[in-house]
C-alpha atoms as a PDB file:
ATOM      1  CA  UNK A   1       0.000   0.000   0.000  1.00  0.00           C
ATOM      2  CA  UNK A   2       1.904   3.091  -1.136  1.00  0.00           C
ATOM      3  CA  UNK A   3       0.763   6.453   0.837  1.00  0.00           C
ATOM      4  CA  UNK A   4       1.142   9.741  -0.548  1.00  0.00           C
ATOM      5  CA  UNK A   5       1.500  12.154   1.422  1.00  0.00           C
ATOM      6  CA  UNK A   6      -0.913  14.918   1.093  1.00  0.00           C
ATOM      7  CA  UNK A   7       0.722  17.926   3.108  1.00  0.00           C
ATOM      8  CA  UNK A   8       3.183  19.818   1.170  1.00  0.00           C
ATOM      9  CA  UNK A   9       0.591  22.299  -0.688  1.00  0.00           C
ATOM     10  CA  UNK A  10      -0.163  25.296  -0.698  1.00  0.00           C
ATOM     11  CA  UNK A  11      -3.454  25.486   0.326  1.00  0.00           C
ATOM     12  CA  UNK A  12      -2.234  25.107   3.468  1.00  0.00           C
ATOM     13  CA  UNK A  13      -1.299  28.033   5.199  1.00  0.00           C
ATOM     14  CA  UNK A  14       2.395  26.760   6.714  1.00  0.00           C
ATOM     15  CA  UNK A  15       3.316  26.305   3.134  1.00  0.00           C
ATOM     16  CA  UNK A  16       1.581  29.228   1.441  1.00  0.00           C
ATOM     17  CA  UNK A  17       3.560  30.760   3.891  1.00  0.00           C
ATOM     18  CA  UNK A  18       6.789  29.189   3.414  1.00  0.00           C
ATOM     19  CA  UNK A  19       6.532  29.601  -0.336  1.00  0.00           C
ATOM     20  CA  UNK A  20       5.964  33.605  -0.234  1.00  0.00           C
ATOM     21  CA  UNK A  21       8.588  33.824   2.342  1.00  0.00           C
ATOM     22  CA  UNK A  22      10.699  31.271   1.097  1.00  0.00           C
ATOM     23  CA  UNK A  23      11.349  29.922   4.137  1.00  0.00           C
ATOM     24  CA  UNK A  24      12.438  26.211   4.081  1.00  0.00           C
ATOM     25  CA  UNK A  25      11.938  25.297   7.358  1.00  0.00           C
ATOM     26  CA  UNK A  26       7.713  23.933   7.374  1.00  0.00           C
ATOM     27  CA  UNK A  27       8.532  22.453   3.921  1.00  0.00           C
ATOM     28  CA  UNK A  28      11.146  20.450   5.351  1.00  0.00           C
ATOM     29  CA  UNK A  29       9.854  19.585   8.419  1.00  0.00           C
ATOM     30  CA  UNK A  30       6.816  17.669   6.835  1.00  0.00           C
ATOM     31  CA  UNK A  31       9.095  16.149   4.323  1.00  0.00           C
ATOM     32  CA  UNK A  32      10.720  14.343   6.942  1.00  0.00           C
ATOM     33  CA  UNK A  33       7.562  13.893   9.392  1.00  0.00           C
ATOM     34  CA  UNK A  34       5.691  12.379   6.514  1.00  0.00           C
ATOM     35  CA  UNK A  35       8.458  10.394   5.178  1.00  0.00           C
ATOM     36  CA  UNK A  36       9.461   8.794   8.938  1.00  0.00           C
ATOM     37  CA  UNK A  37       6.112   7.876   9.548  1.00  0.00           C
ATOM     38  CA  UNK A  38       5.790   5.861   6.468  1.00  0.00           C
ATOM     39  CA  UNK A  39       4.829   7.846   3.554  1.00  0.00           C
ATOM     40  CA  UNK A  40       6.384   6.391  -0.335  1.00  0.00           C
ATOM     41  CA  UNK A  41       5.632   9.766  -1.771  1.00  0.00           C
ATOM     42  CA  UNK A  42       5.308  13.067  -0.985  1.00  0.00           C
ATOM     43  CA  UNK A  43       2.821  15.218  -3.339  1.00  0.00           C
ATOM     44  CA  UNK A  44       4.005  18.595  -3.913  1.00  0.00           C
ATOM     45  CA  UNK A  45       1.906  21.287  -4.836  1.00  0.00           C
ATOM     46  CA  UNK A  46       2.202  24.640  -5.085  1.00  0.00           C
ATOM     47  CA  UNK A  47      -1.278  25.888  -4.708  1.00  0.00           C
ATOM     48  CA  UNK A  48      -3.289  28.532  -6.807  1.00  0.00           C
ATOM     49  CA  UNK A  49      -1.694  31.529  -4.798  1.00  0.00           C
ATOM     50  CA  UNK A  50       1.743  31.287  -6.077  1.00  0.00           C
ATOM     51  CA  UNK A  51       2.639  34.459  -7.973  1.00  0.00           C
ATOM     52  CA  UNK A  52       5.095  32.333 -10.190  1.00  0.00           C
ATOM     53  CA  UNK A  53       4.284  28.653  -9.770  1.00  0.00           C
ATOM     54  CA  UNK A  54       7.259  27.557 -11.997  1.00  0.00           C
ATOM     55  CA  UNK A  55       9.317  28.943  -9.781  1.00  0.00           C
ATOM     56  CA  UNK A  56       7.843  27.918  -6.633  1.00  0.00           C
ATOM     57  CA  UNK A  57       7.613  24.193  -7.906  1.00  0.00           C
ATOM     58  CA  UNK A  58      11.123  24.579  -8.573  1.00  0.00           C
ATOM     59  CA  UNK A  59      11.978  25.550  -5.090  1.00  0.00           C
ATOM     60  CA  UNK A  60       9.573  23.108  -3.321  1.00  0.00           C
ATOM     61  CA  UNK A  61      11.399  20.409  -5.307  1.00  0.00           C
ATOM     62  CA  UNK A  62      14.472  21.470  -4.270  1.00  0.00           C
ATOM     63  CA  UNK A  63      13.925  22.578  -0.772  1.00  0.00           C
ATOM     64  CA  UNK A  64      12.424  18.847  -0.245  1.00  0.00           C
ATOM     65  CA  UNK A  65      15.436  16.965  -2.043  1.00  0.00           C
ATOM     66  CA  UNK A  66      17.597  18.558   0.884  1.00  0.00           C
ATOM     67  CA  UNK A  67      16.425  16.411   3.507  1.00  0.00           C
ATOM     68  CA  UNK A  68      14.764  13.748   2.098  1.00  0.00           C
ATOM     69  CA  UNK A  69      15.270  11.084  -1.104  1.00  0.00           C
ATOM     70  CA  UNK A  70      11.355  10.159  -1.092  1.00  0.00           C
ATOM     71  CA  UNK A  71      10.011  10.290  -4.545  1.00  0.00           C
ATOM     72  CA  UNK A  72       7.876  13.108  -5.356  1.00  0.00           C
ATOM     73  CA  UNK A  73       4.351  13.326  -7.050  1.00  0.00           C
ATOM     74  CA  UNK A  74       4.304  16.546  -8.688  1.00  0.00           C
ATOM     75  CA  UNK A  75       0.676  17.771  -8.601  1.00  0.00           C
ATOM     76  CA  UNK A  76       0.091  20.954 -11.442  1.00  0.00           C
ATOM     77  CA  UNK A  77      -3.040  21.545 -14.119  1.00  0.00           C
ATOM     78  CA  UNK A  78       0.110  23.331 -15.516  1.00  0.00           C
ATOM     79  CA  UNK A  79       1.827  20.578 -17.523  1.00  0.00           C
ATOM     80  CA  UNK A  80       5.194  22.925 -18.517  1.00  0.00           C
ATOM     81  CA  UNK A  81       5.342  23.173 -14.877  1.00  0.00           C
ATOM     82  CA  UNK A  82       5.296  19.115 -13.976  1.00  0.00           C
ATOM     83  CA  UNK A  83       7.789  18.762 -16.982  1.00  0.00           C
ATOM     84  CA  UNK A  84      10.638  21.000 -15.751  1.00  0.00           C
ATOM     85  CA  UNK A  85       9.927  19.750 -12.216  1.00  0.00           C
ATOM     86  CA  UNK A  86      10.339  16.249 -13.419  1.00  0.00           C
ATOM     87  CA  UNK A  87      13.917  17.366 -14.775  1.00  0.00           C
ATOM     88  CA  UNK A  88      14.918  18.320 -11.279  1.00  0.00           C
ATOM     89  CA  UNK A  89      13.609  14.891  -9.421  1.00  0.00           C
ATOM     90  CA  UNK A  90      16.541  12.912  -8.421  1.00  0.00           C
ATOM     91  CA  UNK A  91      13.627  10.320  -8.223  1.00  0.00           C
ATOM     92  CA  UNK A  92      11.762   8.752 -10.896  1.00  0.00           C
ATOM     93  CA  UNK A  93       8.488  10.957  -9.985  1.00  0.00           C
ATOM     94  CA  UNK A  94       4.439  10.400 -10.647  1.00  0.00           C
ATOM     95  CA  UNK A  95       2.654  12.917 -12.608  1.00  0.00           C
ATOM     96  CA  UNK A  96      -0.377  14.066 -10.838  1.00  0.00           C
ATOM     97  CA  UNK A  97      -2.613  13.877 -12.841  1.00  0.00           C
ATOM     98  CA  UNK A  98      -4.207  13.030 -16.399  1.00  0.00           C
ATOM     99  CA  UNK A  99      -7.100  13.087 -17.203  1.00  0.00           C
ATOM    100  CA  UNK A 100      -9.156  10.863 -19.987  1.00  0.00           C
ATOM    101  CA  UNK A 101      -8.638  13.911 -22.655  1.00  0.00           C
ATOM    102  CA  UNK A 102      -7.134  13.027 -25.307  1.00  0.00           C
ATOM    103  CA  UNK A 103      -5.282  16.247 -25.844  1.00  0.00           C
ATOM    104  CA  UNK A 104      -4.311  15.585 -22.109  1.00  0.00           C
ATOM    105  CA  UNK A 105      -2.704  12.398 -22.824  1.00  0.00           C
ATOM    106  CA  UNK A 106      -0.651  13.412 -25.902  1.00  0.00           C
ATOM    107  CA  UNK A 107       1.056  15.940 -23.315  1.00  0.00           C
ATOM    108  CA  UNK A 108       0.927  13.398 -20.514  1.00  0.00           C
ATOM    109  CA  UNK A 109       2.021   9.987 -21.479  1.00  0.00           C
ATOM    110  CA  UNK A 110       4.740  10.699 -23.826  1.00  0.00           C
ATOM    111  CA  UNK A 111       6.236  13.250 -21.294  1.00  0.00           C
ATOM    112  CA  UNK A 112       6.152  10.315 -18.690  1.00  0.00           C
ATOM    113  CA  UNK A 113       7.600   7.952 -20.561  1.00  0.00           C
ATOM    114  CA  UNK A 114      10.732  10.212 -21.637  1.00  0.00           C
ATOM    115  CA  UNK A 115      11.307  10.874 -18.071  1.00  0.00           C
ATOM    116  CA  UNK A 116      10.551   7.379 -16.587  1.00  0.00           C
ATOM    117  CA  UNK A 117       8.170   8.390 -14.372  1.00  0.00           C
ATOM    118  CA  UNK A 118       4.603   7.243 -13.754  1.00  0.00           C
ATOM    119  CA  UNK A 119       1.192   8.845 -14.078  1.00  0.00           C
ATOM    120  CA  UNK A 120      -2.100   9.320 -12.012  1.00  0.00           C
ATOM    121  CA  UNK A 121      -5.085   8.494 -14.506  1.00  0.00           C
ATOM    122  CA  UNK A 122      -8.758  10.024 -14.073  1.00  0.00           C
ATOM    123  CA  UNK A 123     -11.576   8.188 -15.070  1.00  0.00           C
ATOM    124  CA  UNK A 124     -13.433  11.544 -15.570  1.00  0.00           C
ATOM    125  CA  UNK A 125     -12.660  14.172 -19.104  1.00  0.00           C
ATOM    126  CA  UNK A 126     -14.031  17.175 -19.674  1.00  0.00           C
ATOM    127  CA  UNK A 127     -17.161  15.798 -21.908  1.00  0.00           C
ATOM    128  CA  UNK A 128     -18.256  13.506 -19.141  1.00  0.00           C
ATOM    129  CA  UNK A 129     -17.025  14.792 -16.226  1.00  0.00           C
ATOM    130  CA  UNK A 130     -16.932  12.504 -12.955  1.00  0.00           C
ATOM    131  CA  UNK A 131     -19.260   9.739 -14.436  1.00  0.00           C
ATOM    132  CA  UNK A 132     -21.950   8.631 -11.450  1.00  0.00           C
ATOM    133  CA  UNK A 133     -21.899   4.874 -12.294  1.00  0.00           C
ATOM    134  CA  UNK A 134     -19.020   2.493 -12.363  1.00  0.00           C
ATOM    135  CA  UNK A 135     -19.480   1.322 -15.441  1.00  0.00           C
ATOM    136  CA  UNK A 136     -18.724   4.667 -17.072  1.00  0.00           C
ATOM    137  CA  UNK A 137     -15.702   5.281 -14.843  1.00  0.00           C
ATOM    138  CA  UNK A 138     -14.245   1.935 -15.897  1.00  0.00           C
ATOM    139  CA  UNK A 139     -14.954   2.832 -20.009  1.00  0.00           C
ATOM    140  CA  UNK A 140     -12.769   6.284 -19.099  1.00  0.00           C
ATOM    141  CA  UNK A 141     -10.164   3.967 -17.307  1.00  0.00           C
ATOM    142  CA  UNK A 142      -9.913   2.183 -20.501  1.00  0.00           C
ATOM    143  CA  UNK A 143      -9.383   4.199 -22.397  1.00  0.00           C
ATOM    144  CA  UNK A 144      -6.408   5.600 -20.275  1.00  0.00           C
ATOM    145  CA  UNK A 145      -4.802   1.935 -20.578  1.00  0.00           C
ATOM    146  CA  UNK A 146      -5.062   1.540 -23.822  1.00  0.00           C
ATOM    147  CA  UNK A 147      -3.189   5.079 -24.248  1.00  0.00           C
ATOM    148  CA  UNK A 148      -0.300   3.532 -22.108  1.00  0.00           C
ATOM    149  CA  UNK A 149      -0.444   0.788 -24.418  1.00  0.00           C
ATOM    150  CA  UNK A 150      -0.332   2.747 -27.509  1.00  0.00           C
ATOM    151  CA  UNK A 151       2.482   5.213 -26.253  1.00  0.00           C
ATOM    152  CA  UNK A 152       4.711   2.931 -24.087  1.00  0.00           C
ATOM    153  CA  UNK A 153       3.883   3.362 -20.135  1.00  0.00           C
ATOM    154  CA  UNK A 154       3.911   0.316 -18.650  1.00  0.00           C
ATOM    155  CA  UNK A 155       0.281  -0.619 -17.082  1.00  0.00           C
ATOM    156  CA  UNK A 156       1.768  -0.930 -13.710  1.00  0.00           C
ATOM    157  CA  UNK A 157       3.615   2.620 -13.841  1.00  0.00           C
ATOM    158  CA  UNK A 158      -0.775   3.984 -14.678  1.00  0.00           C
ATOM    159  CA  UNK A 159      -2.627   4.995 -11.330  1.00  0.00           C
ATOM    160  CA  UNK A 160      -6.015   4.562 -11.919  1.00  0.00           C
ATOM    161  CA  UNK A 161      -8.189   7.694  -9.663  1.00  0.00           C
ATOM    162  CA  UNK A 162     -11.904   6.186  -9.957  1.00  0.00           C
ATOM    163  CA  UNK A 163     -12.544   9.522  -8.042  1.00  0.00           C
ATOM    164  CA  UNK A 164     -13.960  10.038  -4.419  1.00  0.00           C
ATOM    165  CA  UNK A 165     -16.303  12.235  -3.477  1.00  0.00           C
ATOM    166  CA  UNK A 166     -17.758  13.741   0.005  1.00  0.00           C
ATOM    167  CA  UNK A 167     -20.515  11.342   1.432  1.00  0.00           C
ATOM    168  CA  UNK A 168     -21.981  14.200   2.579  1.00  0.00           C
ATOM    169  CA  UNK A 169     -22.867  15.069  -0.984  1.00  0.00           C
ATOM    170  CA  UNK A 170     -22.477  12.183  -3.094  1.00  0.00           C
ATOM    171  CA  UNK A 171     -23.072   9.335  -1.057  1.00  0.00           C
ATOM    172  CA  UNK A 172     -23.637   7.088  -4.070  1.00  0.00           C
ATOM    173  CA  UNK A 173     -20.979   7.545  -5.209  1.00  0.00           C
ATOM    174  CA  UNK A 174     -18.498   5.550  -2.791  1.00  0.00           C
ATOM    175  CA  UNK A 175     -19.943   2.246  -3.854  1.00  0.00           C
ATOM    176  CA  UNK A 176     -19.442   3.360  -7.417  1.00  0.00           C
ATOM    177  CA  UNK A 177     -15.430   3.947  -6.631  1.00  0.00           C
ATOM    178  CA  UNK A 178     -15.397   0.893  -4.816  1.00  0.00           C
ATOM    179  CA  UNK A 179     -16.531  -1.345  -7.821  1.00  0.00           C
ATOM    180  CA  UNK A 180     -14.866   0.831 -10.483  1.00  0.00           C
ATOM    181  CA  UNK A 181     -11.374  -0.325  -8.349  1.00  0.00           C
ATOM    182  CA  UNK A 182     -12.708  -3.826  -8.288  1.00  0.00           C
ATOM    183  CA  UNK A 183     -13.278  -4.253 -12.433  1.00  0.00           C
ATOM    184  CA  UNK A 184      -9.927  -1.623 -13.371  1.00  0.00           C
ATOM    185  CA  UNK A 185      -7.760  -4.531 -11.999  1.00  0.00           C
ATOM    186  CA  UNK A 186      -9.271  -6.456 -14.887  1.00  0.00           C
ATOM    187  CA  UNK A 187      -8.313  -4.134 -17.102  1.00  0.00           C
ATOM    188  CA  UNK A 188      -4.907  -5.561 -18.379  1.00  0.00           C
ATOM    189  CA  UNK A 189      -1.999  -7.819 -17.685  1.00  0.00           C
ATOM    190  CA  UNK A 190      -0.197  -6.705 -15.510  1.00  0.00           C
ATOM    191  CA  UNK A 191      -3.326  -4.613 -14.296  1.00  0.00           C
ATOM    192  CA  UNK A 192      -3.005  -0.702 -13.704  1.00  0.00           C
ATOM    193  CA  UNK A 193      -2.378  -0.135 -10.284  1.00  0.00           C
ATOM    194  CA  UNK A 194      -5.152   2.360  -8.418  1.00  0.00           C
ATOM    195  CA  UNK A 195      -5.609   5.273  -6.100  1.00  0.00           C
ATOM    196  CA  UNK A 196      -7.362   7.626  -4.801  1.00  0.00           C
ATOM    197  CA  UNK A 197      -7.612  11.283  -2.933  1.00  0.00           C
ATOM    198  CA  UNK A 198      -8.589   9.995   0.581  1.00  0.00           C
ATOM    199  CA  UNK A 199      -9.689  12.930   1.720  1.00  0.00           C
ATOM    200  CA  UNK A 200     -12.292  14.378  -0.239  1.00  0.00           C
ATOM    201  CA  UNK A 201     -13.994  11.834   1.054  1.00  0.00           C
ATOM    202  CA  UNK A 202     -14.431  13.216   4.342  1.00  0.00           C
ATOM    203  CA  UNK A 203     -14.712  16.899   2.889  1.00  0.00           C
ATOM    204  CA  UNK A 204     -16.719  19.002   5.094  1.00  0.00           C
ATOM    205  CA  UNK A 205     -17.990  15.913   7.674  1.00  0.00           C
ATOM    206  CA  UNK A 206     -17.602  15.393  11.089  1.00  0.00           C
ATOM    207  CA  UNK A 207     -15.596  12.589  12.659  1.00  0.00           C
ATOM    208  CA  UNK A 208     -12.812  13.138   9.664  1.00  0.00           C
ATOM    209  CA  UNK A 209     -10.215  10.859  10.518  1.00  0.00           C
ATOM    210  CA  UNK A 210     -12.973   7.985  11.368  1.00  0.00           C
ATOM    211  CA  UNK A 211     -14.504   8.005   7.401  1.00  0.00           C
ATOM    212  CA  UNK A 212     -10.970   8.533   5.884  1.00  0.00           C
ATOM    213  CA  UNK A 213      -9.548   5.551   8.084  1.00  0.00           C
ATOM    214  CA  UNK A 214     -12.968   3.416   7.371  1.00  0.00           C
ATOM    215  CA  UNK A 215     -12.611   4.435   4.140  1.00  0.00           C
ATOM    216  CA  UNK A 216      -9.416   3.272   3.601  1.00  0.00           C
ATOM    217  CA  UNK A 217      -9.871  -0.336   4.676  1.00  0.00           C
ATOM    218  CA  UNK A 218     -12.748  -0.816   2.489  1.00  0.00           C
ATOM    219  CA  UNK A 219     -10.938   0.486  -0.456  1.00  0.00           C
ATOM    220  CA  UNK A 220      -8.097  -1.019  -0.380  1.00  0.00           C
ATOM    221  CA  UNK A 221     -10.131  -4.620   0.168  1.00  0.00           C
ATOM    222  CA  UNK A 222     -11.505  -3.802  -3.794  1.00  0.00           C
ATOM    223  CA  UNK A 223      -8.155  -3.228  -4.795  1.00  0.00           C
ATOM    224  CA  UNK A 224      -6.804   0.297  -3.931  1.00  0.00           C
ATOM    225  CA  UNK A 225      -3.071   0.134  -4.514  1.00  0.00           C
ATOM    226  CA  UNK A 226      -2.351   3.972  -3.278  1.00  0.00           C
ATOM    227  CA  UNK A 227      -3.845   7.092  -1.448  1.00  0.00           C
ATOM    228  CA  UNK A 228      -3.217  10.377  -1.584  1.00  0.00           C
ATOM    229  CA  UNK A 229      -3.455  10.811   2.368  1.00  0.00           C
ATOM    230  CA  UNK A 230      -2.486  12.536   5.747  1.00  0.00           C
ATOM    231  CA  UNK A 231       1.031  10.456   5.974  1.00  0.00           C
ATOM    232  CA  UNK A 232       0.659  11.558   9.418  1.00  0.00           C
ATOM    233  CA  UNK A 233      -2.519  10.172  11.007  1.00  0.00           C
ATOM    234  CA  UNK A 234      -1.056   7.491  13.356  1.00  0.00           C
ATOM    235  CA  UNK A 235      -4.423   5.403  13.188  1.00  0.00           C
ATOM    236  CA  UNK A 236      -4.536   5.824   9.651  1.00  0.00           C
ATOM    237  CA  UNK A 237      -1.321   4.052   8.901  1.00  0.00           C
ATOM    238  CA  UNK A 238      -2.197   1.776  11.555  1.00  0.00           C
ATOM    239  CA  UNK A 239      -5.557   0.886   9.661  1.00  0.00           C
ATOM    240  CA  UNK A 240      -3.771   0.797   6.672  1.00  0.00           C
ATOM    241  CA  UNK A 241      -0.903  -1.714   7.862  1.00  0.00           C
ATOM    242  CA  UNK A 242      -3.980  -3.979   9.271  1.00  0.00           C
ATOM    243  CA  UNK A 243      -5.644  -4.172   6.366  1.00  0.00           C
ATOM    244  CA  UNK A 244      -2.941  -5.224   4.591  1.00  0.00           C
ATOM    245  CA  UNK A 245      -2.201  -8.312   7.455  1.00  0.00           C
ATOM    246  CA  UNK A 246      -5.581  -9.194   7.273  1.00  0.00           C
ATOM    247  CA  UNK A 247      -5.895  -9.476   3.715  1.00  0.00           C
ATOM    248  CA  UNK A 248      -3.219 -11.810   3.614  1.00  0.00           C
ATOM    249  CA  UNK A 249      -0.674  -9.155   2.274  1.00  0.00           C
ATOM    250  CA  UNK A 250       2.161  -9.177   5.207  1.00  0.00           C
ATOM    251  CA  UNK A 251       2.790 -12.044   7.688  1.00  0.00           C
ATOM    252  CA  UNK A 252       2.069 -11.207  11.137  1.00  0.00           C
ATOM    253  CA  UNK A 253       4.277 -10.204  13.256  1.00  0.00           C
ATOM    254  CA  UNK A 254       3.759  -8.182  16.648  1.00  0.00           C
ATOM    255  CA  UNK A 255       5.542  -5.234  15.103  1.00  0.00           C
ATOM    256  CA  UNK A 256       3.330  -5.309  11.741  1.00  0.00           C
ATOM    257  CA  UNK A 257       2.768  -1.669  11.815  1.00  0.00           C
ATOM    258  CA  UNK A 258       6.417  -0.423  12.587  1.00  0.00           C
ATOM    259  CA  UNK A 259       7.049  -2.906   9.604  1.00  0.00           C
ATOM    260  CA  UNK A 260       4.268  -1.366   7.253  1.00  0.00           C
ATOM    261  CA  UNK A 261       5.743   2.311   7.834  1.00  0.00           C
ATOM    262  CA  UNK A 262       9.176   1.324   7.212  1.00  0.00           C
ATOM    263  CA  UNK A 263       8.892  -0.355   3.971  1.00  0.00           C
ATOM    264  CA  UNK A 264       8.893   2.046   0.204  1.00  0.00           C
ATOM    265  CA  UNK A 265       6.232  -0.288  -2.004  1.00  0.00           C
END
């Protein structure tokens, strides 16, 4: 189970902060916190408020690589920006994200491929948008593996984002992720791996940390390969490195969870 961690962006305030002041010191303290407690990558995202956000990816990248050889997900709309942040990764990096626009994956996939690194897929475009039903999800998912067939990115090195959003508003739609993850793994051989945002599941709800953990578990029992999560929510990673016993994934051992948070998958 490969976390993500969600907390270098800046749409938080720390690093909005750090970013206009160019101050290193919250940037780097999350890159380690997130990456001691377990996380395989760290997203980084500028956030919309960046006066130039090529050159504050440039410096997050950088300020991160200091401390810390975690592979990054770079997370832009602004594909120029991605592609000369993926020339600084020491890492191969994932591309966050792509979605099933055709336009989108001319830019994407080849990009990916020239600079080994591997892509988040949305099973939404901008015709469809986020499709209610699974079966329409899966068609867009597809259609994103058959692009890494046709350009050269190996199915495993695709993320497949069936897209999760609040219960509070779309309710339905959880059991629609759920068996979009289930039928994507079906998808090729070897299958495209899968993720998901955690938290917009929990967007705007009470008892937070209880849905995303819950949440969690049941995804990654229909297949969820990675999440885009708080690396840093102790009973997350403990649910997480549970699941993973219990579904046969990791021999027990008393120390399962130390285990689960030291490993890179």
């Amino acid at each position: 189970m490969e976390i993500i961690g969600e907390r270098i962006n800046g749409m938080f305030k720390d690093i909005k902060q750090a970013i206009i002041e160019k101050d290193k010191t919250a940037v780097q303290e999350w890159a380690v916190k997130q990456t001691e407690n377990g996380a395989t990558w760290l997203d980084v995202n500028t956030g919309a408020s960046a006066e130039d956000q090529m050159a504050a990816m440039k410096w997050l990248i950088t300020t991160i690589q200091e401390v810390v050889d975690t592979p990054l997900a770079l997370d832009s709309t602004n594909y120029d920006i991605i592609e000369e942040g993926l020339k600084l990764c020491k890492r191969p990096a994932l591309i966050n994200s792509c979605h099933a626009d055709r336009y989108k994956i001319e830019r994407v996939f080849p990009m990916a491929v020239k600079y080994n690194a591997k892509v988040i897929g949305l099973a939404m475009s901008e015709e469809s948008g986020i499709p209610k039903n699974a079966e329409n999800r899966v068609a867009l998912a597809m259609e994103l593996v058959a692009a890494a067939d046709e350009f050269g990115l190996p199915f495993e090195d695709l993320y497949i984002d069936p897209l999760i959003l609040p219960i509070n508003v779309a309710q339905d739609h959880a059991v629609e992720a759920m068996e979009t993850l289930r039928q994507v793994k079906l998808l090729s051989d070897p299958a495209p791996k899968t993720v998901v945002g955690l938290s917009n599941v929990s967007q705007r709800c009470a008892n937070r940390k209880l849905i995303n953990r819950t949440m969690l578990a049941m995804l990654m029992a229909c297949g969820l390969d990675a999440a885009i999560a708080d690396a840093n929510d102790d009973e997350l990673m403990e649910a997480a490195a549970t699941a993973r016993v219990i579904m046969n994934k990791e021999i027990y051992c008393d120390s399962y969870v130390d285990l689960f948070k030291s490993k890179k998958y």
